[in-house]
C-alpha atoms as a PDB file:
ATOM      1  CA  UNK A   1     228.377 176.822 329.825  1.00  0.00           C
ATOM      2  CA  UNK A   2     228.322 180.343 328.769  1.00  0.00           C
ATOM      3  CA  UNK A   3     224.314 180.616 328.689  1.00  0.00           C
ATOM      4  CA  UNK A   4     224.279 178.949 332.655  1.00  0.00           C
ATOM      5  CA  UNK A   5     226.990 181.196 333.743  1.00  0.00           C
ATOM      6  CA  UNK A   6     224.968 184.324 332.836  1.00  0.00           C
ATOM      7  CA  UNK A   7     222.139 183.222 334.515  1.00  0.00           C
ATOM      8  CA  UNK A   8     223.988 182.119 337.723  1.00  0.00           C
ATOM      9  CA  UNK A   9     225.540 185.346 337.499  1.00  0.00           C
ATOM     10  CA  UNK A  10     221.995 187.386 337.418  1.00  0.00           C
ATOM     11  CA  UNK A  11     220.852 185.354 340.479  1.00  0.00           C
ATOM     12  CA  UNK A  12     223.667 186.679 342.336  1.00  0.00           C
ATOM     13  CA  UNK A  13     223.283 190.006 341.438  1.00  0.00           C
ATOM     14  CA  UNK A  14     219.110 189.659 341.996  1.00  0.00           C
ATOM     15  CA  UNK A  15     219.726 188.031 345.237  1.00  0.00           C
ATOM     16  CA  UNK A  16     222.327 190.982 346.850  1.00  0.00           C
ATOM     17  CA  UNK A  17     219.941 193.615 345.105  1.00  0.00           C
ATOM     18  CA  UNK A  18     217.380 192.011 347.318  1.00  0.00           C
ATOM     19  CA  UNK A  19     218.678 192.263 350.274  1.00  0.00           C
ATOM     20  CA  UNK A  20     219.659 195.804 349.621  1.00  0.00           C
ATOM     21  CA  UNK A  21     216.755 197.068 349.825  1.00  0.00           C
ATOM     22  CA  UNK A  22     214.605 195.021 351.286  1.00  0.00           C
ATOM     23  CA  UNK A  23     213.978 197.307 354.602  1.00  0.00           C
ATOM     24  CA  UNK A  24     212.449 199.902 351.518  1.00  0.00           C
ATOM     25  CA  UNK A  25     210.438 197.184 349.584  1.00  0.00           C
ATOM     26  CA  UNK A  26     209.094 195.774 352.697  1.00  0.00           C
ATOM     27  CA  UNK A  27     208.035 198.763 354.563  1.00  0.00           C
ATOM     28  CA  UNK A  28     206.306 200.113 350.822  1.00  0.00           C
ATOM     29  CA  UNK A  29     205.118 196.689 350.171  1.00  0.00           C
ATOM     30  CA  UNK A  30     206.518 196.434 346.614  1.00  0.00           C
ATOM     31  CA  UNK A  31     208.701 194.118 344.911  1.00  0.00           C
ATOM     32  CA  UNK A  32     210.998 196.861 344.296  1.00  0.00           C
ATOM     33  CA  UNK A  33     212.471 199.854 346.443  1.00  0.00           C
ATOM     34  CA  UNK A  34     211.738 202.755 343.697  1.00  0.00           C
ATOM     35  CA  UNK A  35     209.471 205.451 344.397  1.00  0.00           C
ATOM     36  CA  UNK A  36     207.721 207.384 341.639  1.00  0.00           C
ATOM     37  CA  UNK A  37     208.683 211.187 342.539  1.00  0.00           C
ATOM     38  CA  UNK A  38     205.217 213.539 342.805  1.00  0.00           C
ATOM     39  CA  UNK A  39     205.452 215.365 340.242  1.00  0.00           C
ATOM     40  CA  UNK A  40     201.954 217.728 340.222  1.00  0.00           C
ATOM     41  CA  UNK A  41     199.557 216.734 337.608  1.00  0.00           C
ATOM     42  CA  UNK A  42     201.843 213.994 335.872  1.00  0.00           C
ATOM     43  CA  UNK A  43     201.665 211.807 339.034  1.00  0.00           C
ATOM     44  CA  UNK A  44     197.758 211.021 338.363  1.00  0.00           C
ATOM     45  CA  UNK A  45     195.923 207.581 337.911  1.00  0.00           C
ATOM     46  CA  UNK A  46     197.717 206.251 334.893  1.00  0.00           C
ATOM     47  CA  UNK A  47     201.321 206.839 336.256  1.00  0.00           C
ATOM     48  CA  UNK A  48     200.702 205.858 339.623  1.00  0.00           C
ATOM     49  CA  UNK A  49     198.990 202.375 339.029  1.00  0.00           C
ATOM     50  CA  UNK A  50     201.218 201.398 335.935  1.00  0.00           C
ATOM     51  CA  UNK A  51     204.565 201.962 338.543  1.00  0.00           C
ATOM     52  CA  UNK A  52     202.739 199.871 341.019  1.00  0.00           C
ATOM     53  CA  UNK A  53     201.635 197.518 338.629  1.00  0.00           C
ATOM     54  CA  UNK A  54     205.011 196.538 337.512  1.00  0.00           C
ATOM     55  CA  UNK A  55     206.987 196.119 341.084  1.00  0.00           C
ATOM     56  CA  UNK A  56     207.435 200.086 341.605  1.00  0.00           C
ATOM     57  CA  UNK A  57     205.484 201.946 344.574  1.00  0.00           C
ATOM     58  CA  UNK A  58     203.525 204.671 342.902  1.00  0.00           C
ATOM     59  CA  UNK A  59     203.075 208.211 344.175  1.00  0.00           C
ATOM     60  CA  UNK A  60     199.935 210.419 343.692  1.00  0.00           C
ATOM     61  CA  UNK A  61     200.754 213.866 343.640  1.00  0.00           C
ATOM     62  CA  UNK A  62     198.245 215.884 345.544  1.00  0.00           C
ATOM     63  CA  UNK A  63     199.758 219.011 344.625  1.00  0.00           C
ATOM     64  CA  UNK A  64     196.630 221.804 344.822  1.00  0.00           C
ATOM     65  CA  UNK A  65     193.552 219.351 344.543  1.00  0.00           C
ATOM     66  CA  UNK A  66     190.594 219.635 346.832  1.00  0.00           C
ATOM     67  CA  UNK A  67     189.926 216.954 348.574  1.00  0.00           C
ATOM     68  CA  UNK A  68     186.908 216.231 346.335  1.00  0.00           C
ATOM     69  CA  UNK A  69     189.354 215.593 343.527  1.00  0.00           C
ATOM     70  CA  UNK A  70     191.870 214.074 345.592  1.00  0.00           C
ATOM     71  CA  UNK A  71     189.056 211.390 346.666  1.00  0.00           C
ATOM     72  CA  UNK A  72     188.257 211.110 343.002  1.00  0.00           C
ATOM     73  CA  UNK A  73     191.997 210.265 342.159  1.00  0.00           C
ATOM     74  CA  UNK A  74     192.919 208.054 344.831  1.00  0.00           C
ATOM     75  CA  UNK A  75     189.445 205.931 343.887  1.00  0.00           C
ATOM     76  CA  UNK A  76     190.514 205.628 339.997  1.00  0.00           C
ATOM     77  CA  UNK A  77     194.043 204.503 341.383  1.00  0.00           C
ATOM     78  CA  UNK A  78     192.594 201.502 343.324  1.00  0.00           C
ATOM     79  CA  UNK A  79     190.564 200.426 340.391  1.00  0.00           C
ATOM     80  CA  UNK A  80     193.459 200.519 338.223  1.00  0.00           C
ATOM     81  CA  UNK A  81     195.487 198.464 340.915  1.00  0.00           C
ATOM     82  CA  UNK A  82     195.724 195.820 343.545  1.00  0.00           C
ATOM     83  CA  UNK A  83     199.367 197.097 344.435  1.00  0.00           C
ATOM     84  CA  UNK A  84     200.009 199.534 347.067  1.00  0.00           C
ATOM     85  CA  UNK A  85     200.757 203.150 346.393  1.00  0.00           C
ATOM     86  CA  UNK A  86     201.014 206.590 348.182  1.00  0.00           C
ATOM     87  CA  UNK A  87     199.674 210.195 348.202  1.00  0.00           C
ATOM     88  CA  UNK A  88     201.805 213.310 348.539  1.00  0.00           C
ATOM     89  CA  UNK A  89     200.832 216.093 350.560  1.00  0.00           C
ATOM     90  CA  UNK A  90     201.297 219.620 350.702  1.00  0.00           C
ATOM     91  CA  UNK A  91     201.437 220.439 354.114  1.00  0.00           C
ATOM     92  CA  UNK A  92     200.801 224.433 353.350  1.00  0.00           C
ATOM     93  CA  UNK A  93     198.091 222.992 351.638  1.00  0.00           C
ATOM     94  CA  UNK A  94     194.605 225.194 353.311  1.00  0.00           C
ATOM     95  CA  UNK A  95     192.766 222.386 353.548  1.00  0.00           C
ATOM     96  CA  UNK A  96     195.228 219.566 354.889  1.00  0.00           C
ATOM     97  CA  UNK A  97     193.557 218.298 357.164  1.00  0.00           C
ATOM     98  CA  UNK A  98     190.570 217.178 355.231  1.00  0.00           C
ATOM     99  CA  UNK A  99     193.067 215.635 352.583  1.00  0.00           C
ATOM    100  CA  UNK A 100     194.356 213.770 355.609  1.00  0.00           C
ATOM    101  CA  UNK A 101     190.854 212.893 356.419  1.00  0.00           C
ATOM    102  CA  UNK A 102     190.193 211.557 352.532  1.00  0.00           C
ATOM    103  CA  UNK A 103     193.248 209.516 352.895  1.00  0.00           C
ATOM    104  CA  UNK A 104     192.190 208.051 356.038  1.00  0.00           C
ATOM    105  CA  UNK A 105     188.675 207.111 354.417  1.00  0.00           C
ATOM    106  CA  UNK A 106     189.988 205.554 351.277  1.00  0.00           C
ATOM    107  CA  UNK A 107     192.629 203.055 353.119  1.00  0.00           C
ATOM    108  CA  UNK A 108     195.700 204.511 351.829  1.00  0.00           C
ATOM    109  CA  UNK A 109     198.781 202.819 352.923  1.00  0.00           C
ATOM    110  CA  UNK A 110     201.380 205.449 352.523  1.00  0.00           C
ATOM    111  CA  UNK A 111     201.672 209.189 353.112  1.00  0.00           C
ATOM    112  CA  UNK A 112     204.110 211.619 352.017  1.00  0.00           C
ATOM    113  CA  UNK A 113     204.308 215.315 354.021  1.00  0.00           C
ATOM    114  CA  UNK A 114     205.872 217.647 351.268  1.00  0.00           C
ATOM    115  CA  UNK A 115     206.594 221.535 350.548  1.00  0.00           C
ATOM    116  CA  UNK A 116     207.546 222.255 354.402  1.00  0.00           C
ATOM    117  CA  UNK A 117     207.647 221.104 358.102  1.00  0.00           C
ATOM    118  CA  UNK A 118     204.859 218.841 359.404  1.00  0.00           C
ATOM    119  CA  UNK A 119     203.361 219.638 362.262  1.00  0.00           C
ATOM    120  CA  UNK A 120     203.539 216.795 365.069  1.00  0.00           C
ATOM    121  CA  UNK A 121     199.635 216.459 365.383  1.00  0.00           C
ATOM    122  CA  UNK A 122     199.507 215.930 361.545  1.00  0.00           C
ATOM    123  CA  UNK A 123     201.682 213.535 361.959  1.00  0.00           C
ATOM    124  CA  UNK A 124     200.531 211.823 364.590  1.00  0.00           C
ATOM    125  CA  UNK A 125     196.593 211.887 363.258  1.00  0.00           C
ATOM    126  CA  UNK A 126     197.561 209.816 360.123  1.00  0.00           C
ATOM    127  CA  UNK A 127     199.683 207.024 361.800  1.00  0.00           C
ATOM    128  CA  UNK A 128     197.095 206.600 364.170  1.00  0.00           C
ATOM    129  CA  UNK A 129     194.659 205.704 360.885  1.00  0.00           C
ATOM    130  CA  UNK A 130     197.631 202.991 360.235  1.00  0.00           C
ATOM    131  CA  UNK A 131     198.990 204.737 357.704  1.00  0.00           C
ATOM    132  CA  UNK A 132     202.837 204.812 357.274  1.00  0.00           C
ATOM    133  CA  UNK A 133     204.385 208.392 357.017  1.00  0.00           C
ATOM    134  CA  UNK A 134     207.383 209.589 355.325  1.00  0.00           C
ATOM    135  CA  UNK A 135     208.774 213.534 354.865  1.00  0.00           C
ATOM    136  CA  UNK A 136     211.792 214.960 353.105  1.00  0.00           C
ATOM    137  CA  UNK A 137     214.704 215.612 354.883  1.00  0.00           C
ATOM    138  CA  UNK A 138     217.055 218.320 353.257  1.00  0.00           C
ATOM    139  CA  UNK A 139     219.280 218.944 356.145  1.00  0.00           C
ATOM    140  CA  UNK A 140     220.708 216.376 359.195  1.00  0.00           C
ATOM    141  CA  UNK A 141     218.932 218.582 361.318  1.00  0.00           C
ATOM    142  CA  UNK A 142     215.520 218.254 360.192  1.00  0.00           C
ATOM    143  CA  UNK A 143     216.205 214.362 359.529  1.00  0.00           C
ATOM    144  CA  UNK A 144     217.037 214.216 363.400  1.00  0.00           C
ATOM    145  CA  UNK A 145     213.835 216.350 364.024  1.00  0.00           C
ATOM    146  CA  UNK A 146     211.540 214.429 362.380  1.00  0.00           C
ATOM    147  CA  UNK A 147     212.672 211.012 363.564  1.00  0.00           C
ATOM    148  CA  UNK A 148     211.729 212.587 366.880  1.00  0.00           C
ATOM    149  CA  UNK A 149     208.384 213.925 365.725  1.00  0.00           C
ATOM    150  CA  UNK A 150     208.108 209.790 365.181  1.00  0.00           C
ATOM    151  CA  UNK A 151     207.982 209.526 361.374  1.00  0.00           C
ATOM    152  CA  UNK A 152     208.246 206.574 359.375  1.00  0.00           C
ATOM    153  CA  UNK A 153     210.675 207.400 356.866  1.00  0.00           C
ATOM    154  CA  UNK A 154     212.781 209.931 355.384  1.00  0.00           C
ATOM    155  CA  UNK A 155     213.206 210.908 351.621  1.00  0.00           C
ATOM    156  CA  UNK A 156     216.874 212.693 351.205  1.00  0.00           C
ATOM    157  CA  UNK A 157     215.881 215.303 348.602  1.00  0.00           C
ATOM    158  CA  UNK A 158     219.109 217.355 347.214  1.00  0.00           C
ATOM    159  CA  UNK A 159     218.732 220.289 344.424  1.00  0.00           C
ATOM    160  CA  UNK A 160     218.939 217.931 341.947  1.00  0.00           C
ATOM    161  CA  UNK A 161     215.286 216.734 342.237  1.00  0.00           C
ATOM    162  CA  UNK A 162     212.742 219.216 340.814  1.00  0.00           C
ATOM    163  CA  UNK A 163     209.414 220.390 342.725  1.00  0.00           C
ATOM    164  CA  UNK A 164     210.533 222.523 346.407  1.00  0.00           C
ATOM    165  CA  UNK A 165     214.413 221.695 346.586  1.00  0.00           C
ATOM    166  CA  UNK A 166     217.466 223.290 348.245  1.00  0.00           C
ATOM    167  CA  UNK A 167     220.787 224.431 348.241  1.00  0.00           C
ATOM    168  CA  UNK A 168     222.640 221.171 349.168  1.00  0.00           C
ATOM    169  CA  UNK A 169     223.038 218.538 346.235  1.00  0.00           C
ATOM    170  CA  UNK A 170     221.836 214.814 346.499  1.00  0.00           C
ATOM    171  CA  UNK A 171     224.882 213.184 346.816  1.00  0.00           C
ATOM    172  CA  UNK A 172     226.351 215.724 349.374  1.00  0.00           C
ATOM    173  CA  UNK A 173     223.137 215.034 351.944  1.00  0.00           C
ATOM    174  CA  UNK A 174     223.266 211.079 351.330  1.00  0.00           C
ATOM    175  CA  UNK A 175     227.539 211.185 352.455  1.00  0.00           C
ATOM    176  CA  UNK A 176     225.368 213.212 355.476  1.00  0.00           C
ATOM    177  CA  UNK A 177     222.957 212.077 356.347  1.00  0.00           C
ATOM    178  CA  UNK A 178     222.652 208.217 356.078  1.00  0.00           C
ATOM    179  CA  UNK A 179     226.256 207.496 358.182  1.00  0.00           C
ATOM    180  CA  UNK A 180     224.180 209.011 360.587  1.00  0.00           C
ATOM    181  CA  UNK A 181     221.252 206.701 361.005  1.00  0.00           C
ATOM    182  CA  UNK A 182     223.030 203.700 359.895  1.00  0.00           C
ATOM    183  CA  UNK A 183     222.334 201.921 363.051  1.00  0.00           C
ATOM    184  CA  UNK A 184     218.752 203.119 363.283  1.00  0.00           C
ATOM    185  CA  UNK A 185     215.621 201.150 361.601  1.00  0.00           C
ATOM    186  CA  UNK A 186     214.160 203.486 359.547  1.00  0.00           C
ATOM    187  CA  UNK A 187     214.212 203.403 355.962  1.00  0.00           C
ATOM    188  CA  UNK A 188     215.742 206.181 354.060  1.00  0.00           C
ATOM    189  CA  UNK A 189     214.911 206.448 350.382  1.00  0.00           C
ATOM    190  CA  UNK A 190     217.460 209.384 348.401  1.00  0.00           C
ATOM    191  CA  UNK A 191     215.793 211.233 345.571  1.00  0.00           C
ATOM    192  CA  UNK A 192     217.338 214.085 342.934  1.00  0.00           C
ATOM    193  CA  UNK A 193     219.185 213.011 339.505  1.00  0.00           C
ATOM    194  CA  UNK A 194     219.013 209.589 339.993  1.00  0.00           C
ATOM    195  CA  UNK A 195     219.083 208.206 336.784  1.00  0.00           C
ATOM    196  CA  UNK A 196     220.874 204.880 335.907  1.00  0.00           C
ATOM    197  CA  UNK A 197     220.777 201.433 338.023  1.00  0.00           C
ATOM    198  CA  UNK A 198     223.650 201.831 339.024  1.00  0.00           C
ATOM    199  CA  UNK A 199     223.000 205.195 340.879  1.00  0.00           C
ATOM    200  CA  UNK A 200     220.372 203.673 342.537  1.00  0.00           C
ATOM    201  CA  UNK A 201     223.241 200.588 343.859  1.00  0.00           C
ATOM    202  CA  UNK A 202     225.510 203.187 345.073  1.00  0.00           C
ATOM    203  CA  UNK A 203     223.016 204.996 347.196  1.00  0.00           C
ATOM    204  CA  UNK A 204     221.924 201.266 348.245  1.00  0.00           C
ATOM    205  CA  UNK A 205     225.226 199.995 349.459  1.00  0.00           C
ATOM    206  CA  UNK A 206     225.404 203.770 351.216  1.00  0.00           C
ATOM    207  CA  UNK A 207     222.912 202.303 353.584  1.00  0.00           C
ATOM    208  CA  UNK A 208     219.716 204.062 351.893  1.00  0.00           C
ATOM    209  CA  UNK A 209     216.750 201.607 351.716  1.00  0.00           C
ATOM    210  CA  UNK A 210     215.746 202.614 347.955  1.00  0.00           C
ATOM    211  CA  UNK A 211     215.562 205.729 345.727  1.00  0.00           C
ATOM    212  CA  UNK A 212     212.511 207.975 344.535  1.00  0.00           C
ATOM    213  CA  UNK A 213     212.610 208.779 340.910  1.00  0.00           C
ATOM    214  CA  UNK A 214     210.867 211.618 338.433  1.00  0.00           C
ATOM    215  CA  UNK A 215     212.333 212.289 335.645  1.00  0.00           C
ATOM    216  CA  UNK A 216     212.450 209.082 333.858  1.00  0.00           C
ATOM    217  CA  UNK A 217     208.752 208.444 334.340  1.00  0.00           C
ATOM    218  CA  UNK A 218     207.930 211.411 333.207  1.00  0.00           C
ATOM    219  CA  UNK A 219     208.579 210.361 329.588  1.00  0.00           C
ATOM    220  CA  UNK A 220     207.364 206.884 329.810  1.00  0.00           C
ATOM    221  CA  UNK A 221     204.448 205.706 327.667  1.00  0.00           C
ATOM    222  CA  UNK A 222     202.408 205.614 330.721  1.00  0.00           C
ATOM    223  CA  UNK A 223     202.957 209.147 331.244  1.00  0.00           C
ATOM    224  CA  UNK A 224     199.974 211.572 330.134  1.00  0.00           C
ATOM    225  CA  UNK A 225     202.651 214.707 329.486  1.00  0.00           C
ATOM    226  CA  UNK A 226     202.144 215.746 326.278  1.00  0.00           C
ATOM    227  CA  UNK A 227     204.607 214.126 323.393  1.00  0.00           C
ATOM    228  CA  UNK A 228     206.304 217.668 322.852  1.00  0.00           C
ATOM    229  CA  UNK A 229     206.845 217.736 326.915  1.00  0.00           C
ATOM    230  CA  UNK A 230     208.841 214.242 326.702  1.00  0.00           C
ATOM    231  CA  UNK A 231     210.972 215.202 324.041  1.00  0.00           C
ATOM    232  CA  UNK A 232     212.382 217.997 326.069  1.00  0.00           C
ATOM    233  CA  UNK A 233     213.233 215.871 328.745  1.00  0.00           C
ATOM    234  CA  UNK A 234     214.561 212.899 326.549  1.00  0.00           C
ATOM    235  CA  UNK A 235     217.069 215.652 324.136  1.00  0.00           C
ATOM    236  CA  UNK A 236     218.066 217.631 326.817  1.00  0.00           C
ATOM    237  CA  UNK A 237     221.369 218.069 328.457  1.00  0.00           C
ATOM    238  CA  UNK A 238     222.493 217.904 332.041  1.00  0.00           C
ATOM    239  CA  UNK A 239     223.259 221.651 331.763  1.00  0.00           C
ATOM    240  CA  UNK A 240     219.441 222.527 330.661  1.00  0.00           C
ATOM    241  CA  UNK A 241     217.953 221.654 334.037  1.00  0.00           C
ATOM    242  CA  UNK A 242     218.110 225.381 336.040  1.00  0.00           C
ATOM    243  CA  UNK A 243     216.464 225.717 339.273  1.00  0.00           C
ATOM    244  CA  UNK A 244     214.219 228.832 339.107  1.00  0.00           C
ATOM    245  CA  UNK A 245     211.796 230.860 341.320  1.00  0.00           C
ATOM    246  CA  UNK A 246     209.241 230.452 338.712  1.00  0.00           C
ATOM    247  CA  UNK A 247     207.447 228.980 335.926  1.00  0.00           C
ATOM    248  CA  UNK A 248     208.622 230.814 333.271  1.00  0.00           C
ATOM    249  CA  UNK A 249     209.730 234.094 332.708  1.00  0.00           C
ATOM    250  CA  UNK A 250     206.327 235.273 331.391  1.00  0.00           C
END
């Protein structure tokens, strides 16, 4: 009785967690709503395909690649999966729009406008190739602006996330931000210390649509950071993580 309780109980819990976020996992095409967070050159091949190959949606992170390299990355993705995945995008990048153009010509799905403002044409050049775009919001008033530039999605980044963050913490922009567009169809994913499951409910039952994640890929087996990198990440403390200006202090 005990065994067929349990398991009664998980469907329940499977079946609300579905409909949670099913507006994320259906407009990403995965069997889950989690995003792997681009993080520069751990978000390669490996990562990518191995977070797509288990339910995830996988992120490339374009970071400063040409688009020779970019073409070369997004290739060894598709050969290492069937599943769909997405490429981030700096948009101060110097040679945008031929990443753009790459994108286009290798069928990506999903695009993600980082490190600054899109411009509308951007924009509107890569859903024209049928390709879903999403950009960080880190303020209501850029969320409301780029719903009119006719986005796809938003990502609610707060200063817990690492890569181009800012003053406002995650939790503070979700309580925001996603009251705001609760009536509206477009999926909102939140992203910055998300950690645990049940972070990822809470934000759910918020009214987000699913929940990008770094950190905790970064140390996966999957992950091509060295051994010594993952150990930081794994021993350290919430107090270690300090947002800087720069690399280090050499």
């Amino acid at each position: 009785m005990y065994s067929y309780t349990l398991n009664v109980r998980n469907i329940i819990i499977m079946e609300k967690l579905d409909d949670l976020w099913k507006k994320g996992s259906d407009f990403l095409g995965s069997k889950f709503s989690i995003m792997g967070g681009a993080m520069s050159w751990v978000s390669e091949r490996n990562l990518v395909s191995a977070i797509s190959n288990v339910g995830g949606f996988g992120v490339i992170a374009c970071g400063a690649m040409s688009p020779e390299l970019l073409k070369k990355e997004i290739i060894g993705t598709q050969i290492l999966t069937s599943n769909p995945f997405g490429v981030n995008l700096i948009v101060m990048h110097p040679q945008l729009d031929a990443l753009v153009e790459v994108c286009i010509k290798t069928d990506v799905s999903h695009v993600v406008l980082a490190g600054g403002l899109p411009k509308k044409s951007i924009i509107q050049t890569i859903k024209n190739a049928g390709i879903k775009v999403l950009c960080f919001a880190p303020s209501l008033s850029l969320a409301k602006r780029l719903v009119k530039m006719e986005v796809d999605a938003l990502i609610i980044e707060g200063m817990e996330a690492g890569g181009h963050i800012g003053p406002v913490s995650t939790s503070v922009l979700a309580q925001e931000i996603l009251p705001y567009f609760h009536n509206e169809q477009i999926p909102i994913f939140v992203a910055g210390g998300i950690g645990r499951g049940e972070m990822i409910v809470s934000y759910l039952e918020m009214g987000a649509s699913g929940c990008q994640i770094g950190t905790l890929f970064v140390s996966t087996n999957e992950s091509i950071a060295h051994k010594n990198f993952k150990e930081i990440f794994i021993k350290s403390t919430a107090r270690d993580a300090v947002p800087s200006v720069q690399i280090s202090s050499k």
